[in-house]
Protein backbone atom coordinates (compact mmCIF):
# COMPACT_ATOMS: atom_id res chain seq x y z
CA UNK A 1 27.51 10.47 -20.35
CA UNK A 2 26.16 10.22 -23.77
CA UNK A 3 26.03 13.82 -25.48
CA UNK A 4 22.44 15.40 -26.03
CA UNK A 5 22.01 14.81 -29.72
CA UNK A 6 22.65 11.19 -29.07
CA UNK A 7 20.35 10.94 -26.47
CA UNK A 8 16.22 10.07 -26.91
CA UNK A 9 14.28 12.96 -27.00
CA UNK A 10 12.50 12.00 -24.27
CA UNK A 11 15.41 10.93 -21.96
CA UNK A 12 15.72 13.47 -18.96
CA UNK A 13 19.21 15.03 -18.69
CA UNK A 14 21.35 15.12 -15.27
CA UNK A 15 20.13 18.43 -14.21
CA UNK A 16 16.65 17.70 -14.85
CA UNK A 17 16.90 14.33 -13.24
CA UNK A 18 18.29 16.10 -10.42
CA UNK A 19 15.52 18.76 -10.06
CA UNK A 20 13.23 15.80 -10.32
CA UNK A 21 14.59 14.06 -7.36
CA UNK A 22 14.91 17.04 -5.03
CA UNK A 23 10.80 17.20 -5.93
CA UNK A 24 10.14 14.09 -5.62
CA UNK A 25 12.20 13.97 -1.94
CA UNK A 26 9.99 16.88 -1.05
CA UNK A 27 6.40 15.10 -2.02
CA UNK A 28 7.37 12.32 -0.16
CA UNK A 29 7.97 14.11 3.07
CA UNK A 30 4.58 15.59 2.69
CA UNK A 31 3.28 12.03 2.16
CA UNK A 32 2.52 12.56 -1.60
CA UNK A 33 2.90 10.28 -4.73
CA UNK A 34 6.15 10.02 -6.25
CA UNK A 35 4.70 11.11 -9.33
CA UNK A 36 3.53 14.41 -7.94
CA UNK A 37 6.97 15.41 -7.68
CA UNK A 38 8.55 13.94 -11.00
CA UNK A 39 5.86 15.65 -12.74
CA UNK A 40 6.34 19.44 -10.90
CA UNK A 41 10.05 19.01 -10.96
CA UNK A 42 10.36 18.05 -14.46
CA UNK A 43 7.73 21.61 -15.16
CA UNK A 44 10.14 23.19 -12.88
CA UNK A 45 12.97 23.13 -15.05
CA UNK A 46 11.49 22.75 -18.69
CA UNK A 47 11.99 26.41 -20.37
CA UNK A 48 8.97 25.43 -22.13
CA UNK A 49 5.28 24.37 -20.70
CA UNK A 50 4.97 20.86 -21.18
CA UNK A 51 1.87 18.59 -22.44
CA UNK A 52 0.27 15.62 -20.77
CA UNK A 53 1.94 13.59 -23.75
CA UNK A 54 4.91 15.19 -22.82
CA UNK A 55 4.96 14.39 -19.09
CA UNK A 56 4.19 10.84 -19.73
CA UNK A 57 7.08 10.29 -22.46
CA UNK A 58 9.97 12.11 -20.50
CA UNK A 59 8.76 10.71 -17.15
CA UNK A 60 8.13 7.10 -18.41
CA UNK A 61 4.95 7.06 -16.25
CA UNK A 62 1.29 6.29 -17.24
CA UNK A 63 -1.19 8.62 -18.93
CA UNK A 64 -3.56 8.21 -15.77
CA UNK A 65 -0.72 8.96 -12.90
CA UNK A 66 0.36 11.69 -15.14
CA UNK A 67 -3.50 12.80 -15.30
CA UNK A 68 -3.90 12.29 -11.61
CA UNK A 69 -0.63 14.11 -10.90
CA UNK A 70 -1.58 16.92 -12.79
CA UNK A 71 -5.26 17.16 -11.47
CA UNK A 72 -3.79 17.17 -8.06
CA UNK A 73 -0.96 19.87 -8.64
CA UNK A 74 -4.22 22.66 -10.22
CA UNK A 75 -6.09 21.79 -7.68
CA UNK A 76 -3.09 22.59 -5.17
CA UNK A 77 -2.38 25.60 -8.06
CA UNK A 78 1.05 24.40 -8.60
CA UNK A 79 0.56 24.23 -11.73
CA UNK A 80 -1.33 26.49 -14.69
CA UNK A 81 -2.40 25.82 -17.89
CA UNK A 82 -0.07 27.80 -20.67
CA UNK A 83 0.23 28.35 -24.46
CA UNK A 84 2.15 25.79 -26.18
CA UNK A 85 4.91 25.90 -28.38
CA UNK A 86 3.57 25.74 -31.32
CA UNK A 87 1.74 28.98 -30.55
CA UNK A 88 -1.90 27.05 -29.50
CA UNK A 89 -2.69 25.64 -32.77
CA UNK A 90 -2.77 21.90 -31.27
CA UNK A 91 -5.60 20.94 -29.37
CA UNK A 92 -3.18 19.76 -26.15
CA UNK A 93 -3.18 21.17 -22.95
CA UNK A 94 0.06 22.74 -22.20
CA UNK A 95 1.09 23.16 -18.46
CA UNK A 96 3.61 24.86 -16.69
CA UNK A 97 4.76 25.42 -12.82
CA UNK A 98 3.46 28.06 -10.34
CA UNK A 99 6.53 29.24 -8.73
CA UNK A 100 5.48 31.69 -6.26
CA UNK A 101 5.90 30.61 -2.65
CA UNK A 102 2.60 31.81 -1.57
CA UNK A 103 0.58 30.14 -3.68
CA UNK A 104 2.07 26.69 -3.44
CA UNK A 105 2.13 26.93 0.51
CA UNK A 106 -1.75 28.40 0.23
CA UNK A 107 -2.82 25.94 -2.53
CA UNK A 108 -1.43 22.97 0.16
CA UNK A 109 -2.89 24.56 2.95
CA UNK A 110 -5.83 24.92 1.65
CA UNK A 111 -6.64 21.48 -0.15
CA UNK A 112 -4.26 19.35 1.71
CA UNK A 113 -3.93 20.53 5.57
CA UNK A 114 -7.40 22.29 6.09
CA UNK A 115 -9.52 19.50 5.23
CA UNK A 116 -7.46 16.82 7.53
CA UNK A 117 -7.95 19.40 10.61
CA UNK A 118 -11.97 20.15 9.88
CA UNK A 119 -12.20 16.29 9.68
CA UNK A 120 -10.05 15.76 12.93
CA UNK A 121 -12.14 17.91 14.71
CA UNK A 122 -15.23 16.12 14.03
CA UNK A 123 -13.53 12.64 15.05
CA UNK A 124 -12.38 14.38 18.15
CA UNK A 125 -15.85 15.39 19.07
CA UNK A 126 -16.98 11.84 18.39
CA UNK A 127 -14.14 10.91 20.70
CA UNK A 128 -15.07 13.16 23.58
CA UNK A 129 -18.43 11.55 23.53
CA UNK A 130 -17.28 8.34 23.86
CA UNK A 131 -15.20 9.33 26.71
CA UNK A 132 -17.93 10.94 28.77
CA UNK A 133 -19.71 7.11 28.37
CA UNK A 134 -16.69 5.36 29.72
CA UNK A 135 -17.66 3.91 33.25
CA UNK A 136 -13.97 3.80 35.20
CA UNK A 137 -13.85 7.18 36.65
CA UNK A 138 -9.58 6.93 35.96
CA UNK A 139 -10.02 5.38 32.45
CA UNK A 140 -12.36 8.30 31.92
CA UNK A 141 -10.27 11.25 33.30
CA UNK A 142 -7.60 9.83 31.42
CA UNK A 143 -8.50 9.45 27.83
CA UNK A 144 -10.46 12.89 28.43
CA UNK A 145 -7.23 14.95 29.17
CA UNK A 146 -5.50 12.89 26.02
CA UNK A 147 -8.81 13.66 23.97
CA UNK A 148 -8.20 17.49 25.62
CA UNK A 149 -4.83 17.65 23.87
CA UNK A 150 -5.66 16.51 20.77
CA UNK A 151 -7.91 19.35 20.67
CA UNK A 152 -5.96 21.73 21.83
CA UNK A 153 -3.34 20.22 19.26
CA UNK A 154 -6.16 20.72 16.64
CA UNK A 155 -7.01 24.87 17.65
CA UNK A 156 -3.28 25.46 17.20
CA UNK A 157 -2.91 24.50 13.87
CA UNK A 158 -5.97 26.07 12.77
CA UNK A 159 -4.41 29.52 14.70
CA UNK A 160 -0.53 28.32 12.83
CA UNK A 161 -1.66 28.17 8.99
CA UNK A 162 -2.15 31.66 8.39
CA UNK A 163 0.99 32.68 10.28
CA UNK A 164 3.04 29.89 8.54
CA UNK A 165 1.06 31.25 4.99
CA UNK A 166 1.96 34.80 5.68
CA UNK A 167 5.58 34.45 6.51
CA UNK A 168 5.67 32.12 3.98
CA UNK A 169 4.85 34.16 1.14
CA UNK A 170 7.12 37.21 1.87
């Protein structure tokens, strides 16, 4: 391993490439972009927030998945928007990582899992429909019990997120 001072400035160190991968293992079980996780794993462990410029140089990723990433993560509030080091005399956007529990579980709930289950419920309505116009009596009761559970499916994780929020944040 090359020692720091011979190392580009912009090169991510062991640890921090470590912390990136654990992030970017965790965004991909939730079925996010790889670049969601580099980008709140490299915050993660930066003692300093960290500029778009910044993301993009350490990360070696573009200025528009770094944009993206970082639109994504405030929406999700994962991430805030902080003073810089230079005391905010520059004009950049500095960023830095929400760490709280709560809030990352709530932000995901909330913009990720709530909108998938509000949009599943329509479809599933549509789906019932269809059902009821199905002629074959056993082709009907059939895909109306499966068209049932996905419903019922649908209820419980509306009843689950809060629990899973609450406990989650304590």
């Amino acid at each position: 391993m090359q020692p720091a001072s011979d190392r580009s400035s912009h090169e991510l160190d062991p640890l921090e490439r470590q912390v990136v991968a654990v992030f970017v293992d965790g965004v991909r079980v939730l079925g996010l972009p790889r670049s969601i996780g580099e980008i709140y794993g490299l915050l993660f462990i930066s003692r300093s927030p960290l500029s778009l410029d910044d993301l993009v140089k350490r990360l070696d990723i573009s200025k528009g998945s770094a944009s993206q990433g970082l639109r994504l993560l405030k929406s999700l509030g994962a991430v805030i928007e902080a003073n810089g080091s230079n005391g905010g005399t520059e004009r950049r956007t500095y960023y830095e990582p929400a760490v709280e529990l709560k809030r990352l579980v709530g932000g995901f709930i909330r913009e990720q899992i709530r909108p998938h289950l509000e949009s599943g419920q329509t479809k599933i309505n549509q789906l019932a429909a269809r059902v009821r116009e199905v002629e074959d009596p056993e082709s009907r009761k059939f895909l109306s019990e499966r068209v049932d559970r996905l419903g019922h499916w649908m209820r419980s994780g509306g009843k689950i997120l809060p629990i899973l929020q609450k406990i989650l944040g304590q």
